[in-house]
Every structure is written in C-alpha cells, then in structure tokens.
C-alpha atoms as a PDB file:
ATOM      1  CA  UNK A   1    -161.745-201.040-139.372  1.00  0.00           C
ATOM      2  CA  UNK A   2    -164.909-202.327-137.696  1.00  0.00           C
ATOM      3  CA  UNK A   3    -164.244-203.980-134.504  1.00  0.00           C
ATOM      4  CA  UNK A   4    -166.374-207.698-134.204  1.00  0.00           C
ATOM      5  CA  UNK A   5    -168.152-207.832-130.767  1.00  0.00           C
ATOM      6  CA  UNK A   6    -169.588-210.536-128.816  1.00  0.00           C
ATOM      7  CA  UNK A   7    -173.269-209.010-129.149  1.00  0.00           C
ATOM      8  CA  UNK A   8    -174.859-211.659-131.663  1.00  0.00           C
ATOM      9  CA  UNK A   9    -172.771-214.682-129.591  1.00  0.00           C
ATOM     10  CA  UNK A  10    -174.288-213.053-125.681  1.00  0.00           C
ATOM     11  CA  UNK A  11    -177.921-213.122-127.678  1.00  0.00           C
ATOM     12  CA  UNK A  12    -177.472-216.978-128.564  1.00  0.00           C
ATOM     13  CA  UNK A  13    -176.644-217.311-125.041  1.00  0.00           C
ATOM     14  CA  UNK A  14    -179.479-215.534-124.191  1.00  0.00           C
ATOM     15  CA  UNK A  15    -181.820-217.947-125.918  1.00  0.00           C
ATOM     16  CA  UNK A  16    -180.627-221.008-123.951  1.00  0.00           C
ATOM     17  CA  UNK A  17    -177.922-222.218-126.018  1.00  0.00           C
ATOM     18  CA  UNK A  18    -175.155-223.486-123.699  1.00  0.00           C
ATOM     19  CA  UNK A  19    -171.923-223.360-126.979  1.00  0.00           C
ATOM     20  CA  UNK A  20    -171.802-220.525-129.138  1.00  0.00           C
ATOM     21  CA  UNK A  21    -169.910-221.765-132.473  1.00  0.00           C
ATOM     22  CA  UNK A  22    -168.582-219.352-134.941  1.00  0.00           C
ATOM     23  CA  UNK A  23    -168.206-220.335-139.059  1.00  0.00           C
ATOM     24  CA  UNK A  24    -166.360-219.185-141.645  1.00  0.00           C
ATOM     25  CA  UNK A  25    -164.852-220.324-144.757  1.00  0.00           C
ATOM     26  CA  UNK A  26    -161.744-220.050-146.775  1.00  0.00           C
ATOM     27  CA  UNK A  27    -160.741-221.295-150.515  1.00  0.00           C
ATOM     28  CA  UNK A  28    -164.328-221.272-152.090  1.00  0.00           C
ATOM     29  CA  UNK A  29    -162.986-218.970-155.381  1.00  0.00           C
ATOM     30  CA  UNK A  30    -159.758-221.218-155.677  1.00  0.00           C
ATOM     31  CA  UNK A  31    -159.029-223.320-158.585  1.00  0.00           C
ATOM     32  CA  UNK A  32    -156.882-225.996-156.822  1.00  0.00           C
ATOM     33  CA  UNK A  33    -157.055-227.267-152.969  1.00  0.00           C
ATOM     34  CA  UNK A  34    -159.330-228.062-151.064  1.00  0.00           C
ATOM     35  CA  UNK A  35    -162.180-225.526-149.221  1.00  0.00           C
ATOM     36  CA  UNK A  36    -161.838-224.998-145.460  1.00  0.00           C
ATOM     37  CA  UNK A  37    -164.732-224.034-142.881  1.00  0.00           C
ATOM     38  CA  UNK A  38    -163.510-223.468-139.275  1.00  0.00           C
ATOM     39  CA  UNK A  39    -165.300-223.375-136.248  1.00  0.00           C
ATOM     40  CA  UNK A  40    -164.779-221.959-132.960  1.00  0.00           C
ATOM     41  CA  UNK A  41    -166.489-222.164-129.816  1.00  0.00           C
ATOM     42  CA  UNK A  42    -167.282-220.471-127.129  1.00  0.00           C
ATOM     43  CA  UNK A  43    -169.195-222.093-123.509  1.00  0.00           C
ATOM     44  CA  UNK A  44    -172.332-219.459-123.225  1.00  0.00           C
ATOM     45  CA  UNK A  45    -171.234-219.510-119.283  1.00  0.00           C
ATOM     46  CA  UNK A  46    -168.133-218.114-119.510  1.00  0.00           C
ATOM     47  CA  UNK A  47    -169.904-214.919-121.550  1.00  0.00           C
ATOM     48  CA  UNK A  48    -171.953-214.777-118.819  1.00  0.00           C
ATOM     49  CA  UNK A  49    -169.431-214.906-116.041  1.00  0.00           C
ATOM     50  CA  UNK A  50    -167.165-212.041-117.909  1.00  0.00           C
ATOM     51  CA  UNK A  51    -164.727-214.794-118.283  1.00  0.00           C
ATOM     52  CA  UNK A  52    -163.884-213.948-121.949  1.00  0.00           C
ATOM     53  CA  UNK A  53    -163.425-210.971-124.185  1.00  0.00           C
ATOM     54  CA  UNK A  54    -163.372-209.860-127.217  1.00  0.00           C
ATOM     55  CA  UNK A  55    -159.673-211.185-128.279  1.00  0.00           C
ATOM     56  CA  UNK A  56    -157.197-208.307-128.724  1.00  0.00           C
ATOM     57  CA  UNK A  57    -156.405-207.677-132.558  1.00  0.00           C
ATOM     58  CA  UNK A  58    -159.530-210.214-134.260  1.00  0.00           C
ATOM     59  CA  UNK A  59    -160.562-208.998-137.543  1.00  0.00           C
ATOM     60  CA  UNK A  60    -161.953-210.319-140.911  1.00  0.00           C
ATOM     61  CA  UNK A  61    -159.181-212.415-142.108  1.00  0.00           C
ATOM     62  CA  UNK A  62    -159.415-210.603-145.303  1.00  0.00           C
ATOM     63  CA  UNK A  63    -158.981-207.103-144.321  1.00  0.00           C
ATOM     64  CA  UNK A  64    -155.692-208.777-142.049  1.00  0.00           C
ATOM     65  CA  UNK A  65    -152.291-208.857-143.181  1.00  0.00           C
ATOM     66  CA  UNK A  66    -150.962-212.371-143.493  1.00  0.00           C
ATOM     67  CA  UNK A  67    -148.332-211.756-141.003  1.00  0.00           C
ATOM     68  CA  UNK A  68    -150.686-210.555-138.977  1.00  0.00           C
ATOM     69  CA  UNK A  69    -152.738-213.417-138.971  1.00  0.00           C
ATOM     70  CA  UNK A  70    -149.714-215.514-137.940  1.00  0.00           C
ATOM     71  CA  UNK A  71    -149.454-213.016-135.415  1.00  0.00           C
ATOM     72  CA  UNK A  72    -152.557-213.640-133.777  1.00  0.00           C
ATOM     73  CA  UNK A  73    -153.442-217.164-134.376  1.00  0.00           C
ATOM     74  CA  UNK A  74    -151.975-218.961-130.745  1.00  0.00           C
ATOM     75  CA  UNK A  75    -153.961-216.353-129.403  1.00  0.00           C
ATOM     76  CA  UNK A  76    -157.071-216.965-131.010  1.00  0.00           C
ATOM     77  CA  UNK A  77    -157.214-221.616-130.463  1.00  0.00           C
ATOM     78  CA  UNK A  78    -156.577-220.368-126.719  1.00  0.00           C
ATOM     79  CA  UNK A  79    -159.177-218.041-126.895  1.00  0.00           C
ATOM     80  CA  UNK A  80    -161.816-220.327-128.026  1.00  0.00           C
ATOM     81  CA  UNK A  81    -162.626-223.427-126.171  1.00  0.00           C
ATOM     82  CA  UNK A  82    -162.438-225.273-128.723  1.00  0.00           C
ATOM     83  CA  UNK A  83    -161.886-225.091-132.677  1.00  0.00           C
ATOM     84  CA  UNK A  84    -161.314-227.079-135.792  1.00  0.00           C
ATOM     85  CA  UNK A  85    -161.150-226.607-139.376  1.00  0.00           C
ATOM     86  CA  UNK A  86    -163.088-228.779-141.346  1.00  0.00           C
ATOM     87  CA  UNK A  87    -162.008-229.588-145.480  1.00  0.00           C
ATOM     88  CA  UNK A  88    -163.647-230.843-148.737  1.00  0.00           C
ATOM     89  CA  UNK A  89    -161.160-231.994-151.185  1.00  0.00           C
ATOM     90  CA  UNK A  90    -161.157-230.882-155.248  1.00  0.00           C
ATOM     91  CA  UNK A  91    -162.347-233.815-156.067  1.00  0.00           C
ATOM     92  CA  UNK A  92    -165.414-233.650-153.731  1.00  0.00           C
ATOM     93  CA  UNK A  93    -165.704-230.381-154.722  1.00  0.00           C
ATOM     94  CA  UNK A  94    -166.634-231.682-158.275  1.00  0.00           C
ATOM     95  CA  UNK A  95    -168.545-234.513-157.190  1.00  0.00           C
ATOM     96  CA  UNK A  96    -170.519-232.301-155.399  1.00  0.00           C
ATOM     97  CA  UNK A  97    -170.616-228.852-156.305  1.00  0.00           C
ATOM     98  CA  UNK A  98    -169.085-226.264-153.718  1.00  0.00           C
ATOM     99  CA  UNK A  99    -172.571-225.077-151.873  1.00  0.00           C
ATOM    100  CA  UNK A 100    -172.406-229.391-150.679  1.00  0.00           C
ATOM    101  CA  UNK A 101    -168.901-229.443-150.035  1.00  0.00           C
ATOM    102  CA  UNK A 102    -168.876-226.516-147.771  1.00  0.00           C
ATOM    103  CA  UNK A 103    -171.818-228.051-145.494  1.00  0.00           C
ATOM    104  CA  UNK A 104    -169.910-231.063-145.632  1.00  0.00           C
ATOM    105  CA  UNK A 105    -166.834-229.294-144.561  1.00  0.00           C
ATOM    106  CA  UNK A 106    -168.528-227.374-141.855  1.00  0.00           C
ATOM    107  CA  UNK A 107    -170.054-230.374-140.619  1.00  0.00           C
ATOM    108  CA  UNK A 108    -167.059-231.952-140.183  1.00  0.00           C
ATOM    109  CA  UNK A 109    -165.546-228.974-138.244  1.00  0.00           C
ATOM    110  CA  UNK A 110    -168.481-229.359-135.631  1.00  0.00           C
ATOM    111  CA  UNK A 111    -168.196-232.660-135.474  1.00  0.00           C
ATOM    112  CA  UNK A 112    -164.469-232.528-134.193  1.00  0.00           C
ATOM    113  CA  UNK A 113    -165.185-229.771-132.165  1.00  0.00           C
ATOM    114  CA  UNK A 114    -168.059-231.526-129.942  1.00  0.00           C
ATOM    115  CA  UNK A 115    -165.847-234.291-129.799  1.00  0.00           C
ATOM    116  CA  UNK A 116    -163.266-232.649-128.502  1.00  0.00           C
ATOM    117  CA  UNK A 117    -165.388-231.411-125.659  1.00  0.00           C
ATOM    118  CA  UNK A 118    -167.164-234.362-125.368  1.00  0.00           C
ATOM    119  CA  UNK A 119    -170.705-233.031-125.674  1.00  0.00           C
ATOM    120  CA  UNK A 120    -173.686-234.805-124.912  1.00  0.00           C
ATOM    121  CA  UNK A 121    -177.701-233.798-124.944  1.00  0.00           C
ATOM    122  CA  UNK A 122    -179.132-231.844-123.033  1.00  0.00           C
ATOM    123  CA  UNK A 123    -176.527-228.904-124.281  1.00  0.00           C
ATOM    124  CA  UNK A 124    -177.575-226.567-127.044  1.00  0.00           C
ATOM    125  CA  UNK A 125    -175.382-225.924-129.795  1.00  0.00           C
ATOM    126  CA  UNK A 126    -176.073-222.257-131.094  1.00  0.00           C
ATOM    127  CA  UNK A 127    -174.279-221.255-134.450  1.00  0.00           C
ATOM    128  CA  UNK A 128    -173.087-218.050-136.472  1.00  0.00           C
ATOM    129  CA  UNK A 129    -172.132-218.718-140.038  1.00  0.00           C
ATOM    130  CA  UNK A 130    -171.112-216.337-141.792  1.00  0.00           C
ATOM    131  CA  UNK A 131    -172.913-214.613-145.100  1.00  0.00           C
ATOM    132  CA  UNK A 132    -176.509-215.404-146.593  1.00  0.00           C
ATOM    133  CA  UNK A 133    -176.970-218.975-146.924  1.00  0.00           C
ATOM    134  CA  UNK A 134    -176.926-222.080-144.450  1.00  0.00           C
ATOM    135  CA  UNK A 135    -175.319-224.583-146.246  1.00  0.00           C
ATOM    136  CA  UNK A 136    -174.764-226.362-143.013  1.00  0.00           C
ATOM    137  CA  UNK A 137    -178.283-227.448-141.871  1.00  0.00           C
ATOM    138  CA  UNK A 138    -178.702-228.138-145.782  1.00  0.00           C
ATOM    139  CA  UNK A 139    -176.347-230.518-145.513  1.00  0.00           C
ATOM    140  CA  UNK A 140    -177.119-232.155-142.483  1.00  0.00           C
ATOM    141  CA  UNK A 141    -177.875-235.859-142.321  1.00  0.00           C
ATOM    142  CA  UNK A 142    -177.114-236.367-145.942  1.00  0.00           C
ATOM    143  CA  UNK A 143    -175.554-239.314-147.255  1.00  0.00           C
ATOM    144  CA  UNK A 144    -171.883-237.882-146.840  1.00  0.00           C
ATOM    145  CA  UNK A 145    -172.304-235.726-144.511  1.00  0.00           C
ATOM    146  CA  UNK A 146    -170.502-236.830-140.766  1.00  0.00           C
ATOM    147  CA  UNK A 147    -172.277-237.707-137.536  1.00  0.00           C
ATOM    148  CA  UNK A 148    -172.655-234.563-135.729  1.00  0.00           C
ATOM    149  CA  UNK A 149    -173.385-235.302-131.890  1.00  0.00           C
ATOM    150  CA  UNK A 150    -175.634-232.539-131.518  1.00  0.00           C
ATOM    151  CA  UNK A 151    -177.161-230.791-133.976  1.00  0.00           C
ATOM    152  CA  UNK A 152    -176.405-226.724-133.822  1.00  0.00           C
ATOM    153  CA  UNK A 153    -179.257-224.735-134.803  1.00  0.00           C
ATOM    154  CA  UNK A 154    -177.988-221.780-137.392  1.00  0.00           C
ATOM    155  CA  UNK A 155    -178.255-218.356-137.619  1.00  0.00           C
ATOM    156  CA  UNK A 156    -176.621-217.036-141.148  1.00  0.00           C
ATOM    157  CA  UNK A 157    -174.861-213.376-140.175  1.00  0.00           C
ATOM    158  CA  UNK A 158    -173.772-211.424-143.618  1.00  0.00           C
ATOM    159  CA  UNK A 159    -170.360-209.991-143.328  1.00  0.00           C
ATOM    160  CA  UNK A 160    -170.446-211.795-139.588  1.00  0.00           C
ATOM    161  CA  UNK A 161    -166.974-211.924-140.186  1.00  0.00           C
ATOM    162  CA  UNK A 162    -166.508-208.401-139.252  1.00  0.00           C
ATOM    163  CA  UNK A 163    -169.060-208.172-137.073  1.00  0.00           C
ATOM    164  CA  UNK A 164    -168.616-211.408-134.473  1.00  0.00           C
ATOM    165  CA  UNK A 165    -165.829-212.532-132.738  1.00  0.00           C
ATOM    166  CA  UNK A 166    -166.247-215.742-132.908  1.00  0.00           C
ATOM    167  CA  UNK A 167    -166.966-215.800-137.083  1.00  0.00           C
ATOM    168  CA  UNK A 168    -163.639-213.477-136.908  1.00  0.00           C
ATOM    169  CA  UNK A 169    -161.835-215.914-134.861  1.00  0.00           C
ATOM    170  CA  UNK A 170    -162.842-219.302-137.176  1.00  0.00           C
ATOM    171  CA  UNK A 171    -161.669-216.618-140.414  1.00  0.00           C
ATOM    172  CA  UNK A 172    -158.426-216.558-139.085  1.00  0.00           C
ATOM    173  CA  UNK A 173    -157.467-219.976-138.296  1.00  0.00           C
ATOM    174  CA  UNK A 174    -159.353-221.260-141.163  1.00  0.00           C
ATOM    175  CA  UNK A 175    -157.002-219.213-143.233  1.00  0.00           C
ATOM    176  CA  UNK A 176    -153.921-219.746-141.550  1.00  0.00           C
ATOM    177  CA  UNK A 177    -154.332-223.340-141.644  1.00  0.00           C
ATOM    178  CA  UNK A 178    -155.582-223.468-145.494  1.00  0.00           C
ATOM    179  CA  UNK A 179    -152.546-220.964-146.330  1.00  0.00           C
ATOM    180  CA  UNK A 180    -150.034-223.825-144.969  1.00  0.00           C
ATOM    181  CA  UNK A 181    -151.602-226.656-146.405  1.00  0.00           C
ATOM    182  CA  UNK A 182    -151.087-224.917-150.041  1.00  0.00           C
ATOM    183  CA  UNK A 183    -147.132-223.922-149.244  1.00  0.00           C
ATOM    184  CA  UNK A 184    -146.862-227.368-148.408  1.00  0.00           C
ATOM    185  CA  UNK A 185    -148.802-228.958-151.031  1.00  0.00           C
ATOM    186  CA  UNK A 186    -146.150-226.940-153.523  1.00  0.00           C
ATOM    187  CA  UNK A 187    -143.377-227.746-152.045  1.00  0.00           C
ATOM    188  CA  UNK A 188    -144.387-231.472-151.283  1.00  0.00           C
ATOM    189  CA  UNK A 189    -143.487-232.317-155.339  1.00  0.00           C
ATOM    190  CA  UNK A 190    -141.433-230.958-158.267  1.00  0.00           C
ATOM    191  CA  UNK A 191    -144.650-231.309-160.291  1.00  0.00           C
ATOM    192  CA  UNK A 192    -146.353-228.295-158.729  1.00  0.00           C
ATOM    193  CA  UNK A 193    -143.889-225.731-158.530  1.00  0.00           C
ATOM    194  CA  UNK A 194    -145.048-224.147-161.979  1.00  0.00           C
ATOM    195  CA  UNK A 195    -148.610-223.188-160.188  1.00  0.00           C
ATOM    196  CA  UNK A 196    -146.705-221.019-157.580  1.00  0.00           C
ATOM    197  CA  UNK A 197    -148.931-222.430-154.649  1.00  0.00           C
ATOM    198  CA  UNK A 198    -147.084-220.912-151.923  1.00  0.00           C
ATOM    199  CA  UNK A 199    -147.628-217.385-153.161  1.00  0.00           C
ATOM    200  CA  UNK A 200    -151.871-217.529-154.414  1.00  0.00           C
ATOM    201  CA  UNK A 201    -152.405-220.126-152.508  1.00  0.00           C
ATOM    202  CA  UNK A 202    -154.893-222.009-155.411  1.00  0.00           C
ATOM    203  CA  UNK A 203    -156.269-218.714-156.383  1.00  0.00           C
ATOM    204  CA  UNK A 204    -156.586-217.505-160.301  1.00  0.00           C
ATOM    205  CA  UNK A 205    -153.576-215.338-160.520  1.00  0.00           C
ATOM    206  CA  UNK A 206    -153.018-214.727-163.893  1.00  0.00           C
ATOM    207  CA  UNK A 207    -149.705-217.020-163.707  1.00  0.00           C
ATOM    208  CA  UNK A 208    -151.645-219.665-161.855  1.00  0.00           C
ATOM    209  CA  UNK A 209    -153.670-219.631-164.780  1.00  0.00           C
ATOM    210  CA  UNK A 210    -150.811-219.409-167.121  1.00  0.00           C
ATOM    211  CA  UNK A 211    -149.262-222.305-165.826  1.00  0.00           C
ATOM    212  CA  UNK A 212    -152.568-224.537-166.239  1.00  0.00           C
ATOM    213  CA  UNK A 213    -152.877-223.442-169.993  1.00  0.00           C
ATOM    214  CA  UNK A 214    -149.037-224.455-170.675  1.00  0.00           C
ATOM    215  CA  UNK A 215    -148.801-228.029-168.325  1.00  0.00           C
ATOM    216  CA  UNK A 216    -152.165-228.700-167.712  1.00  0.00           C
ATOM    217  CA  UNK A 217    -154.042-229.613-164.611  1.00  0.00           C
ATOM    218  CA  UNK A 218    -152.597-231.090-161.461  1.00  0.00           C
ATOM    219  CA  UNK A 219    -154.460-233.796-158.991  1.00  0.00           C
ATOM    220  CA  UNK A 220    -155.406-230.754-156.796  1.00  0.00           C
ATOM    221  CA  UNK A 221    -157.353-229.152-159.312  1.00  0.00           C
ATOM    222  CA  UNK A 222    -161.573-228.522-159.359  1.00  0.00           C
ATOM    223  CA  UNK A 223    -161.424-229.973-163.082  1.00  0.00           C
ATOM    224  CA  UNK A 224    -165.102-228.816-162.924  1.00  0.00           C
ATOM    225  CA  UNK A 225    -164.130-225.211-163.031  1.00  0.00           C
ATOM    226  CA  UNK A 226    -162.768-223.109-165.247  1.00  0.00           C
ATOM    227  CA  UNK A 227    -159.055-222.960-165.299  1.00  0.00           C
ATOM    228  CA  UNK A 228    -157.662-220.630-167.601  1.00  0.00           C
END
C-alpha cells in the first residue's frame, strides 16, 4: 500500500501559500444521496516548524476497511486544523449535473473551513484536489455557488488520494461522514428500508437496483440517472 506524504502540501508551502487544503470526494457513482467533498487543512507554518506529520495509518479511503476508517477518523479532524465536508443534494445533482454539484459542494467545504479559522487577506489559500479536473475554480463565483472568503488557487493531483496526506485525510472523513448520513437516512423512515441504505450506502448493488424496479424511486434519488 502506498504511503501519502506531505511532499506536494511542503511544495504549496513553498510557493507562499500560508493553508494547505486537501479535497476529495465521496458518492459521485451513487444513485441516491447526496455527493460529499471534504476538505482539510493544514497552516503551511506548522510544516515548516516540524509541528505535524504524516498521520499514523492515512490511506485512500477506498483501499481502507470501513472499520478502519472509523478507526482513524478522531485522529485525522485533530490532525488537521481544520476540516469540513461540504454536500450537494439529489436534487441539485439533477438540476445541475454532478461535475456543478461537486464544485458547489467543495466550495461549500472551503467556505466553512475559512470560517472556522477566521481567515482574512493577506493569507494564501493553496489547494490539492484530487484526480484530473478542477471543478472547484469552475465553479467559483457562479450563481449558486457560496461566498468563499478567500479564493484557494488549485492544483488537480490524480490518484492524490494515495499520494497526499491531506487529500487522504479529507477521503476519510468525507466517507465516514457520507457513510452515516445514508445508515441514517434508512433508518430515518419505513419507506426506505427496501433500498438497503445502510449496507451500499446509495450505490447500484444489484438489490439496490432491484428494489427501484419493484417500488420505484424514493425522494433521495438522482431521477436523472439511470436506476435500474
């Protein structure tokens, strides 16, 4: 298993930029739920002092158990300075297509995140999203899109979630956090129990899709996707 490293994160800090914010997303191939983007941060100075390492046990979320991402998880939001997990609904998922919904998402993560440290210019906000595209500076300043205090300039990092510990650590509580929201979301109402929520978590198990072919959609479906 490849071990992620603060290399990419020290070279950000390198350039000037004072936070170092790590992206990652959960729940884009689902068929019902929302999609998650977390974001964790990291203050450039304490990567310079030696304050902070490489958490013990960070990995891809995928390649991690899910009790092992339990495991881990109070570890990680004390490791980072701050975090937050940003969401786009089903329903905004159709209005918008998912490329839009995940800027939106991730924008919304930052957002919270810079609040909660109460950032204000001069600071640079360096960021490391993880795979090909940067759907968050595409989203930026768009009608739906949230006020961001400070604008984070983006470099895109494919498979950064193996490779970066601070892509790694948003993976993880990204997941962990979308992962409860389903098992309660299936237990919250009689109604969804036949979708089995709280074991694929909105994914296209073949029973998932089953269960949509013999009751139909629920509220928390993308109706703009193909269910069954």
């Amino acid at each position: 298993m490849i071990t992620p490293t603060l290399d990419l994160e020290r070279d950000l800090a390198a350039q000037g930029y004072d936070l170092i914010c790590g992206f990652d997303e959960v729940g884009r191939g689902a068929l019902a739920g929302p999609v998650m983007v977390g974001c964790a941060a990291i203050r450039s100075c304490d990567l310079d002092s030696g304050a902070i390492d490489v958490p013990a046990g960070v990995a891809d979320s995928k390649l991690l158990t899910e009790h092992r991402r339990e495991a881990i998880y109070d570890e990680l939001t004390d490791w980072a300075a701050a975090y937050a997990v940003g969401s786009a609904s089903n329903t905004e998922i159709d209005d918008w297509g998912i490329s839009y919904a995940l800027g939106v998402a991730a924008l919304r993560a930052l957002a919270d995140v810079e609040r909660k440290l109460g950032l204000a210019l001069p600071i640079r906000v360096g960021a490391i999203l993880d795979g090909p595209s940067d759907y968050i500076t595409k989203a930026l300043n768009t009608f739906d899109a949230p006020d961001v205090p400070i604008p984070a300039q983006v470099t895109t990092k494919v498979k950064g979630d193996r490779h970066c510990a601070v892509v790694a650590t948003a993976a993880v509580i990204a997941k962990v956090t979308r992962d409860h929201l389903m098992v309660e979301l299936a237990e919250s109402d009689p109604k969804y129990e036949p979708y089995e929520w709280q074991h694929n978590k909105g994914y296209g198990t073949q029973a998932h899709r089953d269960a949509i072919a013999q009751h139909g959609p629920s509220d928390q479906h993308r109706l703009s996707w193909k269910l069954t």
